[in-house]
Every structure is written in structure tokens, then in C-alpha cells.
C-alpha atoms as a PDB file:
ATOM      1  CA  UNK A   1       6.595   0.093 -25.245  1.00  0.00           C
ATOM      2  CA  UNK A   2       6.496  -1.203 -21.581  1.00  0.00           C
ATOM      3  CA  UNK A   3       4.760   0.011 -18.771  1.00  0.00           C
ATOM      4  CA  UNK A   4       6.786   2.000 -17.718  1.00  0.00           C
ATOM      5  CA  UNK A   5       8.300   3.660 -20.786  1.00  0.00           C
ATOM      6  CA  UNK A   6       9.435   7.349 -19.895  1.00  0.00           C
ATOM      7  CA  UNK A   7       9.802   6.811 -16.498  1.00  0.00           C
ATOM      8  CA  UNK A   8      13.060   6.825 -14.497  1.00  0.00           C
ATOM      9  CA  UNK A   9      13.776   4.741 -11.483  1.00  0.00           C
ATOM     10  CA  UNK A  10      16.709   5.137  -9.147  1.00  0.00           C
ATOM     11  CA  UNK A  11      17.846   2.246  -7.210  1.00  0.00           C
ATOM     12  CA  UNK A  12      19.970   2.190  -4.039  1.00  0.00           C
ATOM     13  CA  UNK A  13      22.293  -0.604  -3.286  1.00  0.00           C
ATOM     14  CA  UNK A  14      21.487  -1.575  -7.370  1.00  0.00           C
ATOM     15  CA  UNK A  15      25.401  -3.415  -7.696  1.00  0.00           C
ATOM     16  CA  UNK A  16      24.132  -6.737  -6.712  1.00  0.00           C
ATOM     17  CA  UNK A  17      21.487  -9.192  -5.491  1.00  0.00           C
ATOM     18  CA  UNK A  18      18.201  -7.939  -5.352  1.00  0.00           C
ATOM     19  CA  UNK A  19      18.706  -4.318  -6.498  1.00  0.00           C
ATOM     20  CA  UNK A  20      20.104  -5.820  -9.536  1.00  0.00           C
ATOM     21  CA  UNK A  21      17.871  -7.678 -10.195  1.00  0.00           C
ATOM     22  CA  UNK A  22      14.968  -4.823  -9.496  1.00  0.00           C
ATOM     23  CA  UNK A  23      17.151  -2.714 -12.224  1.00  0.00           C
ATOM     24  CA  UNK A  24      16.874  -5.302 -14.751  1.00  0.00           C
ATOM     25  CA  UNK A  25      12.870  -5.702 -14.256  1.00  0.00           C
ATOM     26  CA  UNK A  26      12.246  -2.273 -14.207  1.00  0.00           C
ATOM     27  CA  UNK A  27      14.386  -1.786 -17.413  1.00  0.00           C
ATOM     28  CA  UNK A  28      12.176  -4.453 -19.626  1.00  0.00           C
ATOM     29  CA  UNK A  29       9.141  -2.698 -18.495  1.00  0.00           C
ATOM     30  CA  UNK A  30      11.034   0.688 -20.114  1.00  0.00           C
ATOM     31  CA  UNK A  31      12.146   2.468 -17.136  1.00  0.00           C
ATOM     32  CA  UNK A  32      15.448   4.336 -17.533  1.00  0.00           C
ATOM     33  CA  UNK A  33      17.483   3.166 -14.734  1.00  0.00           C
ATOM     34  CA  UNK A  34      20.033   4.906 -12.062  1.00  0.00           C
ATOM     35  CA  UNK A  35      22.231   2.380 -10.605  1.00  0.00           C
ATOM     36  CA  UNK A  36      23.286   3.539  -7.132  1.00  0.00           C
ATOM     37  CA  UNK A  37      26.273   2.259  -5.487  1.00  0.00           C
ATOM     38  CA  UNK A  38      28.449   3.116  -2.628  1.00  0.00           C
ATOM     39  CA  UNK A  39      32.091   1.097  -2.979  1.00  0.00           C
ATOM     40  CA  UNK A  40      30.940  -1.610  -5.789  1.00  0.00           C
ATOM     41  CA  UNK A  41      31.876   0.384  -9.260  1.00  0.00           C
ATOM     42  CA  UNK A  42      32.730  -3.065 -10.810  1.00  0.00           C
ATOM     43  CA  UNK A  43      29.477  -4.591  -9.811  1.00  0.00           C
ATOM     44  CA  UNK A  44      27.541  -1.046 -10.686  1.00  0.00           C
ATOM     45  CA  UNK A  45      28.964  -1.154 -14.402  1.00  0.00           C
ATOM     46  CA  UNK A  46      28.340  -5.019 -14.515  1.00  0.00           C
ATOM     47  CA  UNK A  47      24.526  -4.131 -13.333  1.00  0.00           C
ATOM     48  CA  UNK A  48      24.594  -1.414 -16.178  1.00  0.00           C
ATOM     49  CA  UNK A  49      25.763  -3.542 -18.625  1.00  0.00           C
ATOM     50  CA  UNK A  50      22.377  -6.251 -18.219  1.00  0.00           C
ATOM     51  CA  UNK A  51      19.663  -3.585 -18.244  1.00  0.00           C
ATOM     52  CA  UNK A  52      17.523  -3.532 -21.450  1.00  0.00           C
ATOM     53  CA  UNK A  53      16.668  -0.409 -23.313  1.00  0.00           C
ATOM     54  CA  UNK A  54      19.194   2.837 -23.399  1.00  0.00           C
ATOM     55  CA  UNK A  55      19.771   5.881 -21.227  1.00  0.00           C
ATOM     56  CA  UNK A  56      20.936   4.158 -18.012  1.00  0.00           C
ATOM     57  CA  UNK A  57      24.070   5.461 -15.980  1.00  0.00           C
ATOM     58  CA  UNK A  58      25.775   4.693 -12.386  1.00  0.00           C
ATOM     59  CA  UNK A  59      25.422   7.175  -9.638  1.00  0.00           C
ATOM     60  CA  UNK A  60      27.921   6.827  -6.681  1.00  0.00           C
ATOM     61  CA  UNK A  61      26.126   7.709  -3.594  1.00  0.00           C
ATOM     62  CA  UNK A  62      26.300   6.115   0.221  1.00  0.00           C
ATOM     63  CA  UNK A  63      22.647   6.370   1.966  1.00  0.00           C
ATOM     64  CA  UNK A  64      24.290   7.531   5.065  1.00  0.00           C
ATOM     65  CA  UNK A  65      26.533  10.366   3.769  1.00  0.00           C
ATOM     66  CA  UNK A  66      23.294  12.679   2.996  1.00  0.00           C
ATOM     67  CA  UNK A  67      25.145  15.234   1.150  1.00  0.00           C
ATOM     68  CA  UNK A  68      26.194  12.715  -1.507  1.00  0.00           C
ATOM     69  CA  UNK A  69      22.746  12.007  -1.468  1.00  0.00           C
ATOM     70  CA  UNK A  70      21.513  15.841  -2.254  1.00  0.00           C
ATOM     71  CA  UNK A  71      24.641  15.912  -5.166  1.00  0.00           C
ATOM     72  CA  UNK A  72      22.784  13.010  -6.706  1.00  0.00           C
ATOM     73  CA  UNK A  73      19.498  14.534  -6.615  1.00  0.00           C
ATOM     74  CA  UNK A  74      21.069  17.802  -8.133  1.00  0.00           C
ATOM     75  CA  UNK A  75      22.478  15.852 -10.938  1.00  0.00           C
ATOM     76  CA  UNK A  76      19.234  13.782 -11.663  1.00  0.00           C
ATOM     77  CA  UNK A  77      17.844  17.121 -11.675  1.00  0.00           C
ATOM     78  CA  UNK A  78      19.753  18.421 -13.852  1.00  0.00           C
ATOM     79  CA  UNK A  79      20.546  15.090 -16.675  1.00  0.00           C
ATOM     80  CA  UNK A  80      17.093  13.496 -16.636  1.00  0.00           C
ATOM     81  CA  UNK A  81      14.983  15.925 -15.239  1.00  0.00           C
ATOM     82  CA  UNK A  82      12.635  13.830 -13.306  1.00  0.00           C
ATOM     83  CA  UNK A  83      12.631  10.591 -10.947  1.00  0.00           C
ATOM     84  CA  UNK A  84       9.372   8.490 -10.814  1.00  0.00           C
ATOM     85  CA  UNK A  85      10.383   5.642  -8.809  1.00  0.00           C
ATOM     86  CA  UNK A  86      12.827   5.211  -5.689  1.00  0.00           C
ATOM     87  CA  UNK A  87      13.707   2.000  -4.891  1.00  0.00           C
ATOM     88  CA  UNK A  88      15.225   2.015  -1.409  1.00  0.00           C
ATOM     89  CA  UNK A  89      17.381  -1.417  -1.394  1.00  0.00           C
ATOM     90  CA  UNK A  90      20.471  -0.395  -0.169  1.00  0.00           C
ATOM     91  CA  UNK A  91      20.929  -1.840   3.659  1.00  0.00           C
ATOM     92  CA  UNK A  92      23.746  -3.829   5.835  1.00  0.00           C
ATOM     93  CA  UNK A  93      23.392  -6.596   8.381  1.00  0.00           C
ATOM     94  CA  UNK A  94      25.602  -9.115   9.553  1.00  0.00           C
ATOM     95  CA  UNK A  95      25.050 -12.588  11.300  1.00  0.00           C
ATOM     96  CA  UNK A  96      24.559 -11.986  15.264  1.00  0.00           C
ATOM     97  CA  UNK A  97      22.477 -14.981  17.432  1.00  0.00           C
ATOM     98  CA  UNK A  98      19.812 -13.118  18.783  1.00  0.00           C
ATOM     99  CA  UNK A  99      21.039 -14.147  22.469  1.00  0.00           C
ATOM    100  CA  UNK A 100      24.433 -13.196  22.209  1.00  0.00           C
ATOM    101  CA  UNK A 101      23.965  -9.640  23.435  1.00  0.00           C
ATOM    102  CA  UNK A 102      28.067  -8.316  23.618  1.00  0.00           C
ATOM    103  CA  UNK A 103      28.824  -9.539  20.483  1.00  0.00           C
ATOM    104  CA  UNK A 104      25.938  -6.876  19.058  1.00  0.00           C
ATOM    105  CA  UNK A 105      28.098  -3.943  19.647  1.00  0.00           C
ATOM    106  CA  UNK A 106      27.367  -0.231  19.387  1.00  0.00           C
ATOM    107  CA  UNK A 107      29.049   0.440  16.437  1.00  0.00           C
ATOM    108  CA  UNK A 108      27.405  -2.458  14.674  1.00  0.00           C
ATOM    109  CA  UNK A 109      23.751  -1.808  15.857  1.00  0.00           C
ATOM    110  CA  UNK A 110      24.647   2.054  14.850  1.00  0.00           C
ATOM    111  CA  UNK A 111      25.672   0.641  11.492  1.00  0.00           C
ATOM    112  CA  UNK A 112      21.979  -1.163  10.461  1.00  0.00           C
ATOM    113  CA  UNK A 113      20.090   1.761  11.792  1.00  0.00           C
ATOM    114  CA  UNK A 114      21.685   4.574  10.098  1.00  0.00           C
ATOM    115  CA  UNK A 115      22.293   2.597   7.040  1.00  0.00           C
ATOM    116  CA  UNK A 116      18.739   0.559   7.195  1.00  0.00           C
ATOM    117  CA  UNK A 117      16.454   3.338   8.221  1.00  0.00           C
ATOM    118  CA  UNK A 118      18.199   6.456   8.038  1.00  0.00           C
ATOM    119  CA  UNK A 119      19.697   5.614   4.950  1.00  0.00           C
ATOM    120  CA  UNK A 120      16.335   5.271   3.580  1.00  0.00           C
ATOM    121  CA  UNK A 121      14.528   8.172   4.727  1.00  0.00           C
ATOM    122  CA  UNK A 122      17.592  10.512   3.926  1.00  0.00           C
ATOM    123  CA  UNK A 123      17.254   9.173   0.188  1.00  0.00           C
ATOM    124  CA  UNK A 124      13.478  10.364  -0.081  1.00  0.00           C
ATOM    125  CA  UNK A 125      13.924  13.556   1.669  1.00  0.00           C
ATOM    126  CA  UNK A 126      16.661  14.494  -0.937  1.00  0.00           C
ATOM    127  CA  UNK A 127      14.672  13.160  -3.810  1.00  0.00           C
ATOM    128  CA  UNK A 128      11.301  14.520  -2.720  1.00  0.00           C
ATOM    129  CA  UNK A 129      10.872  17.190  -5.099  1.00  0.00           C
ATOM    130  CA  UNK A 130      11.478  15.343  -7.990  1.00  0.00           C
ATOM    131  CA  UNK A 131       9.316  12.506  -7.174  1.00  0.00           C
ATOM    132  CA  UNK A 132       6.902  14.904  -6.605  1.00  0.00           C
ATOM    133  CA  UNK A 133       7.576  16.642 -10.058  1.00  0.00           C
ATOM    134  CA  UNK A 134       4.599  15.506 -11.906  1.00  0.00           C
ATOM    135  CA  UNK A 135       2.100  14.238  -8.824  1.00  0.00           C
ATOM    136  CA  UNK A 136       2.466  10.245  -9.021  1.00  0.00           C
ATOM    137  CA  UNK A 137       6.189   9.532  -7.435  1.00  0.00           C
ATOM    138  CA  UNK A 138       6.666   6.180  -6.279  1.00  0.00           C
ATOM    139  CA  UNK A 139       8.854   5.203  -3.659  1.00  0.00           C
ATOM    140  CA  UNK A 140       9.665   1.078  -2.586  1.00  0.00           C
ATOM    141  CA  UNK A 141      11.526   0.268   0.374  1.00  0.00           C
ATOM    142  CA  UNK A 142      12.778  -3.417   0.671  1.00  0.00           C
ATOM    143  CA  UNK A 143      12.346  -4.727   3.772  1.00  0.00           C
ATOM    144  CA  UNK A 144      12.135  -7.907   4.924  1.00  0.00           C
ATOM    145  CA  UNK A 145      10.119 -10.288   6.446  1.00  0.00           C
ATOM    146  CA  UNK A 146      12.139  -9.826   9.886  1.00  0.00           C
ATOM    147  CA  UNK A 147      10.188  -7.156  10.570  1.00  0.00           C
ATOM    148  CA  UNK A 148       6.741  -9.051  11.826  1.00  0.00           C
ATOM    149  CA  UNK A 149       8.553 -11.887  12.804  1.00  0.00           C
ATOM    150  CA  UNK A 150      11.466 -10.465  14.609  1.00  0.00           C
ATOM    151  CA  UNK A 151      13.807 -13.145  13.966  1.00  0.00           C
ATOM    152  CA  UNK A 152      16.486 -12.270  11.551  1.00  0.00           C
ATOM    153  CA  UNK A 153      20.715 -11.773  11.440  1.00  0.00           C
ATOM    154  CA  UNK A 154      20.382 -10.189  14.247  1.00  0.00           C
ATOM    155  CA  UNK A 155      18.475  -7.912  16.761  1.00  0.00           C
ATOM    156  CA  UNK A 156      19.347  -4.577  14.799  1.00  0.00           C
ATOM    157  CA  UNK A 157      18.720  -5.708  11.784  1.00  0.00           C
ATOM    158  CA  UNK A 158      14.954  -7.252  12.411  1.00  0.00           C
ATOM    159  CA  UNK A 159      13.926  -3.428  14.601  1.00  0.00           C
ATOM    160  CA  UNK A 160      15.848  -1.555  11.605  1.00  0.00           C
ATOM    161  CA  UNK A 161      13.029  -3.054   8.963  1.00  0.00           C
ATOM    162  CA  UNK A 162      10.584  -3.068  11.435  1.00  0.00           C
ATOM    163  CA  UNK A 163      11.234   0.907  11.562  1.00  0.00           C
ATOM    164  CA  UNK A 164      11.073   0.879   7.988  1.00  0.00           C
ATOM    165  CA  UNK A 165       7.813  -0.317   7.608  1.00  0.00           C
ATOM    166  CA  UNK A 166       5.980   1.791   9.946  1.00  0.00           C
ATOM    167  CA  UNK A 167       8.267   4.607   8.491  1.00  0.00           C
ATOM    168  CA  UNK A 168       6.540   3.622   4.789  1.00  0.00           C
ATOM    169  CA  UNK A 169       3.139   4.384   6.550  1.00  0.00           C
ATOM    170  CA  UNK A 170       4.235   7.572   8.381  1.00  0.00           C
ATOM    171  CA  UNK A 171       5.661   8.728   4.844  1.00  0.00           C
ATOM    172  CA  UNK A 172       2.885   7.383   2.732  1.00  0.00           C
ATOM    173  CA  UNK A 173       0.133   9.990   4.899  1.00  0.00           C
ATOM    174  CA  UNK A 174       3.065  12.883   5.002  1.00  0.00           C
ATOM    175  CA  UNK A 175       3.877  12.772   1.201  1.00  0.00           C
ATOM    176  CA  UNK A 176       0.208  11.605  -0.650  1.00  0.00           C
ATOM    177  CA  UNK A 177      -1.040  12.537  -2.859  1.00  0.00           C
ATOM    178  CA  UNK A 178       1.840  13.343  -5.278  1.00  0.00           C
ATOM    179  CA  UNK A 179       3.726  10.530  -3.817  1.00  0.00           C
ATOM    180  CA  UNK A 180       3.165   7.001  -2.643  1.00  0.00           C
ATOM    181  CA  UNK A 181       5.375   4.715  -0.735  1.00  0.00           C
ATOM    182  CA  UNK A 182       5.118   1.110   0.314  1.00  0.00           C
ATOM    183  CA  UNK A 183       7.007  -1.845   1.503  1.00  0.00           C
ATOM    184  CA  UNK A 184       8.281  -4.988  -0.712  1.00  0.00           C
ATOM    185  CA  UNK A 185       9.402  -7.575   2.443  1.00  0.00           C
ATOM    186  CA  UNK A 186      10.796 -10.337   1.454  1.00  0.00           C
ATOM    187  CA  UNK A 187      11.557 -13.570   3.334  1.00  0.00           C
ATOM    188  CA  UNK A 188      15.028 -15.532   3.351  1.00  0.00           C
ATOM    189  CA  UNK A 189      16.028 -14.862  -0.413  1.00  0.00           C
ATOM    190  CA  UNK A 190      18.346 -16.830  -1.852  1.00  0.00           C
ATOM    191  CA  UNK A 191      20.954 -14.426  -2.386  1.00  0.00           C
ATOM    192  CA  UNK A 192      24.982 -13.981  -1.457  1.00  0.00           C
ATOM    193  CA  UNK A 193      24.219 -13.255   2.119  1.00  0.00           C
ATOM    194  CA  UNK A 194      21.625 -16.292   2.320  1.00  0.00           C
ATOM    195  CA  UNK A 195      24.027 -18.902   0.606  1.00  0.00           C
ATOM    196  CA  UNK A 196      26.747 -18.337   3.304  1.00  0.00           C
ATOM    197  CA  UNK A 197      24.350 -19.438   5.525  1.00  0.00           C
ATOM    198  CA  UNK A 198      24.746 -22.654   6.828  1.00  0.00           C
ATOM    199  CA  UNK A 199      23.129 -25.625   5.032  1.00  0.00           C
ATOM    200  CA  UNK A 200      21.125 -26.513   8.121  1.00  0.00           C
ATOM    201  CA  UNK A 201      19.658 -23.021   8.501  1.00  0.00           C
ATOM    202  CA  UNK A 202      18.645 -22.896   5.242  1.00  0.00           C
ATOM    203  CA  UNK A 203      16.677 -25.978   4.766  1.00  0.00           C
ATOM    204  CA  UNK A 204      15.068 -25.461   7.914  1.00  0.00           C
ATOM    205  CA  UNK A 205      13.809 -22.142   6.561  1.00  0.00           C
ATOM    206  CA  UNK A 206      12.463 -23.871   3.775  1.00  0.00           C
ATOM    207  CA  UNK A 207      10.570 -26.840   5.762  1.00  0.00           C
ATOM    208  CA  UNK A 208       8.921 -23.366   7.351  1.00  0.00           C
ATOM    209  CA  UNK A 209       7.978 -22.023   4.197  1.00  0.00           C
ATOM    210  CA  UNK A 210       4.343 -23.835   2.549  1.00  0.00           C
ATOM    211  CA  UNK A 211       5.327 -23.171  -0.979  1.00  0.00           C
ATOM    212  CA  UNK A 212       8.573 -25.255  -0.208  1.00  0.00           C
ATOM    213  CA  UNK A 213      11.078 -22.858  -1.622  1.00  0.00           C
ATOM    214  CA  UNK A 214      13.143 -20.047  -1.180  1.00  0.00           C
ATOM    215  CA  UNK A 215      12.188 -16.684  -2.872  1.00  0.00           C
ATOM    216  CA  UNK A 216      14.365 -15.524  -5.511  1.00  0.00           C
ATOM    217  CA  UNK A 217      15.794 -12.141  -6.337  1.00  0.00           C
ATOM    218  CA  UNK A 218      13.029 -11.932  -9.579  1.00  0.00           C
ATOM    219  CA  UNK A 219      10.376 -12.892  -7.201  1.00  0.00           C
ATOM    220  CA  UNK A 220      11.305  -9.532  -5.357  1.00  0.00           C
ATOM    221  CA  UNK A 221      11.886  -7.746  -8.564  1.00  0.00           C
ATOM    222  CA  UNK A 222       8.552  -8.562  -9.863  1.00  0.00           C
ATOM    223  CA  UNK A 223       6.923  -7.387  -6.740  1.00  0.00           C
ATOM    224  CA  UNK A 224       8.368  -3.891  -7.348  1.00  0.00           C
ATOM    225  CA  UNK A 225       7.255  -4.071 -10.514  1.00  0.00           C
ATOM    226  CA  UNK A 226       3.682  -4.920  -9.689  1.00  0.00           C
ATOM    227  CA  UNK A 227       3.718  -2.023  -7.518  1.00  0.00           C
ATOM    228  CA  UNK A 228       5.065   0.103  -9.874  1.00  0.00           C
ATOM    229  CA  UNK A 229       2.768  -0.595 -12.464  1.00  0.00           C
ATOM    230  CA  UNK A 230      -0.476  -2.317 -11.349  1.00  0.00           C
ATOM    231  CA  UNK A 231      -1.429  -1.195  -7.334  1.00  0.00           C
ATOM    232  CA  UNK A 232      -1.601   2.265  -8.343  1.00  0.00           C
ATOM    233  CA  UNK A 233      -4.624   2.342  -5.567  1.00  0.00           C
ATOM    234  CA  UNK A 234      -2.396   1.360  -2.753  1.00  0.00           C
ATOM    235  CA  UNK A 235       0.107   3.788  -0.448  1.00  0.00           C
ATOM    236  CA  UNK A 236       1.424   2.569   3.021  1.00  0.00           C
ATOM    237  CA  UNK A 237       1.211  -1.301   2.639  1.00  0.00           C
ATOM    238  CA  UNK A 238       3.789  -4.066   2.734  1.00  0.00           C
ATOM    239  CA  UNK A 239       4.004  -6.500   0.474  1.00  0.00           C
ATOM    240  CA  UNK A 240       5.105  -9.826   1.856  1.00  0.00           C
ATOM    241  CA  UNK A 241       7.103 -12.380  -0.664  1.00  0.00           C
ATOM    242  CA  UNK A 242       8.297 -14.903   1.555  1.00  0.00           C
ATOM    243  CA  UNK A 243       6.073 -17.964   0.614  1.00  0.00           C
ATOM    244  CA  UNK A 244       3.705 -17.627   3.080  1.00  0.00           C
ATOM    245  CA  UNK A 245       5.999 -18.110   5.967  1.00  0.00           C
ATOM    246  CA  UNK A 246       4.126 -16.960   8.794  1.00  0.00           C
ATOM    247  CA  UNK A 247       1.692 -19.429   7.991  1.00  0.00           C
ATOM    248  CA  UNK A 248       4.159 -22.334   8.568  1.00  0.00           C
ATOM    249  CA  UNK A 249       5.441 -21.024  11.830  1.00  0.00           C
ATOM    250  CA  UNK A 250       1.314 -20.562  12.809  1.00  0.00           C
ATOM    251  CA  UNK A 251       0.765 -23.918  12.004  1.00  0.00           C
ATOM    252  CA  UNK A 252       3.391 -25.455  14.278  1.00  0.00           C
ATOM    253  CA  UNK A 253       2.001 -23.379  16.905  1.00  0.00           C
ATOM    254  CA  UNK A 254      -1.664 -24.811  16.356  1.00  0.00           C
ATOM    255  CA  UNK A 255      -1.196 -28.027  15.571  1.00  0.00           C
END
């Protein structure tokens, strides 16, 4: 029996990548998993298909179309009965340099906000009740390491997790004690996204990094997990796994 045998956690954005990969943890450790998807039903079912254990099933639901969102809660309601963990993963970005001002259109910085912050916050509002079911809901937004450092794809997307972490504090005080909610921020993950990045990018994000290496979608996965099952003392924190970044960038500055 894992840790978290009897519980079921829903996962946004769960067709790929790091929501994947936070299904599959979360299903060793005995959770019963809802995959959540928007457009990726091939990559939803291929998610399902990995998870350990039995009772898992795909949900298609966008985080910005908040009626979808309230259906899914409604049918959660009504098949499992409960939700113990949300795991708010699903987000958008796209690769803007910071400078380049026009090219970070309207209806692209619209796009990472409503999807990035809204998105999120829409998906705990409509699953607030049942997280709240039995007192000890959990809710886990993925953010990212853009957030305190401010340099990310691009402008939108860095202020869109920066908003999500001080929106994981405002929550954590509005919705405690039946539910807490933190942060997981990872740094540059090697993911999909990441490995279209260009080869010079990437290794200079690694000579940043003091543990020499890029985190990988477990690392992030296991960081959920920890919170899910072992800071049960903790609300309104982020949890950094991005190899101690900051620390490289501080020491170029002081040395």
C-alpha cells in the first residue's frame, strides 16, 4: 500500500512532460489518477496507459473554458466522490527575447495569463468543495523558476508564474485549514519545450546551474510527491528544483 493509497489526484495538462510524469509518481505511491487534457487524447490515453495501480480515467477539460472545468468537477463528484490532490500543470508559453517588445503581442501575452494564472485559479475554485471534502485537500501549482528570476520564454510567461506564486500564498491563507496549496518551481527542465532550445542556450543554463545538470521531469514529479506525502506542515511555500540556480547567477555577481 503506498502513501497515498485511497487518494485521488487530478492533474491538468497530465498528456505529456511533466504532468505525465507527476501522474505516474503519484500512481506508484497509490493515488488514483485523473488525467486532464485539453486537445492531446492520444497523449492522455498514452499517459493512462503507464500509470500503476487501477481506477484511472482521462478527463477532457481546457483551464480557460471554466465551465468545462465545473462539468469535470460534477463528474468527479459524482464517479469518485472525492479529489485530494490538484496538480495545476497545465500552462502555455512560447519563445519571445525579452527585448523584443512588438513581437509580444496582445493576444499572446493574453494567452499565458489566462491560461498560466487564470487557468489555475479557475481549476481550484471549481474543485474547492471536493478538496475540501474531508479537511486535508492538497493543491500543487507548477511554476517555474522564472518567477524570482524573471528571465524566462518571455516577459508573460516569467509575470504569469510570478502571479502564481504569490497567488499559492493568497490561496493557501483563504482556503486553510481544510486545504493547503503550494508551489513546485522548477528550473529549465529538460523537456519537449527545453530540447528545441538551442544547443547554446542550453549548455549555458547548465554552466549556471552548481549541480551541473538539468532537472528532469521525475525530479519535478518527486517534488509533488514529497509534498503530497511528507510536508504535511507546510501551506504557501515554493519549492525550488532547479539545481540551485540562483546560486550560480549570485556567484558571478560576487566574484
Amino acid at each position: 500500500m503506498g502513501k497515498l493509497a485511497g487518494k485521488v489526484a487530478l492533474i491538468t495538462g497530465a498528456s505529456r512532460g511533466i504532468g505525465r510524469a507527476i501522474a505516474q509518481i503519484l500512481s506508484e505511491a497509490g493515488a488514483q489518477i485523473l488525467v486532464v487534457h485539453r486537445d492531446s487524447a492520444a497523449g492522455a490515453e498514452e499517459t493512462l496507459r503507464g500509470l500503476s495501480g487501477k481506477g484511472h480515467r482521462v478527463i477532457r477539460a481546457s483551464v480557460i473554458d471554466s465551465d468545462a472545468l465545473k462539468a469535470a468537477a460534477a463528474s468527479v463528484a459524482q464517479i469518485e466522490g472525492r479529489l485530494d490532490v490538484l496538480v495545476n500543470n497545465a500552462g502555455t508559453s512560447k519563445v519571445v527575447p525579452h527585448r523584443d517588445l512588438e513581437a509580444l503581442d496582445d493576444e499572446l501575452f493574453d494567452l499565458v495569463m489566462c491560461t498560466n494564472v487564470r487557468g489555475a485559479f479557475a481549476a481550484v475554485r471549481a474543485f474547492q468543495s471536493l478538496l475540501a471534502k474531508d479537511g486535508e485537500g492538497l493543491v500543487v501549482n507548477i511554476s517555474s523558476l522564472a518567477a524570482r528570476m524573471a528571465n524566462g520564454s518571455n516577459v508573460a510567461y516569467c509575470a504569469s508564474k510570478a502571479a502564481m506564486d504569490n497567488m499559492t500564498m493568497s490561496l493557501a491563507r483563504a482556503l486553510a485549514p481544510e486545504i493547503r496549496v503550494m508551489s513546485v518551481a522548477p528550473g529549465l527542465v529538460d523537456t519537449e519545450f527545453t530540447r528545441g532550445w538551442s544547443a547554446e542556450v542550453r549548455e549555458r543554463m547548465i554552466g549556471d546551474t552548481p549541480l551541473g545538470q538539468l532537472a528532469g521531469v521525475n525530479d519535478v514529479a518527486e517534488a509533488v510527491l514529497a509534498v503530497a506525502t511528507s510536508l504535511c506542515m507546510t501551506t504557501g511555500a515554493v519549492i525550488p528544483v532547479d539545481g540551485g540556480r540562483p546560486l550560480g547567477t549570485q556567484k558571478k555577481v560576487h566574484t
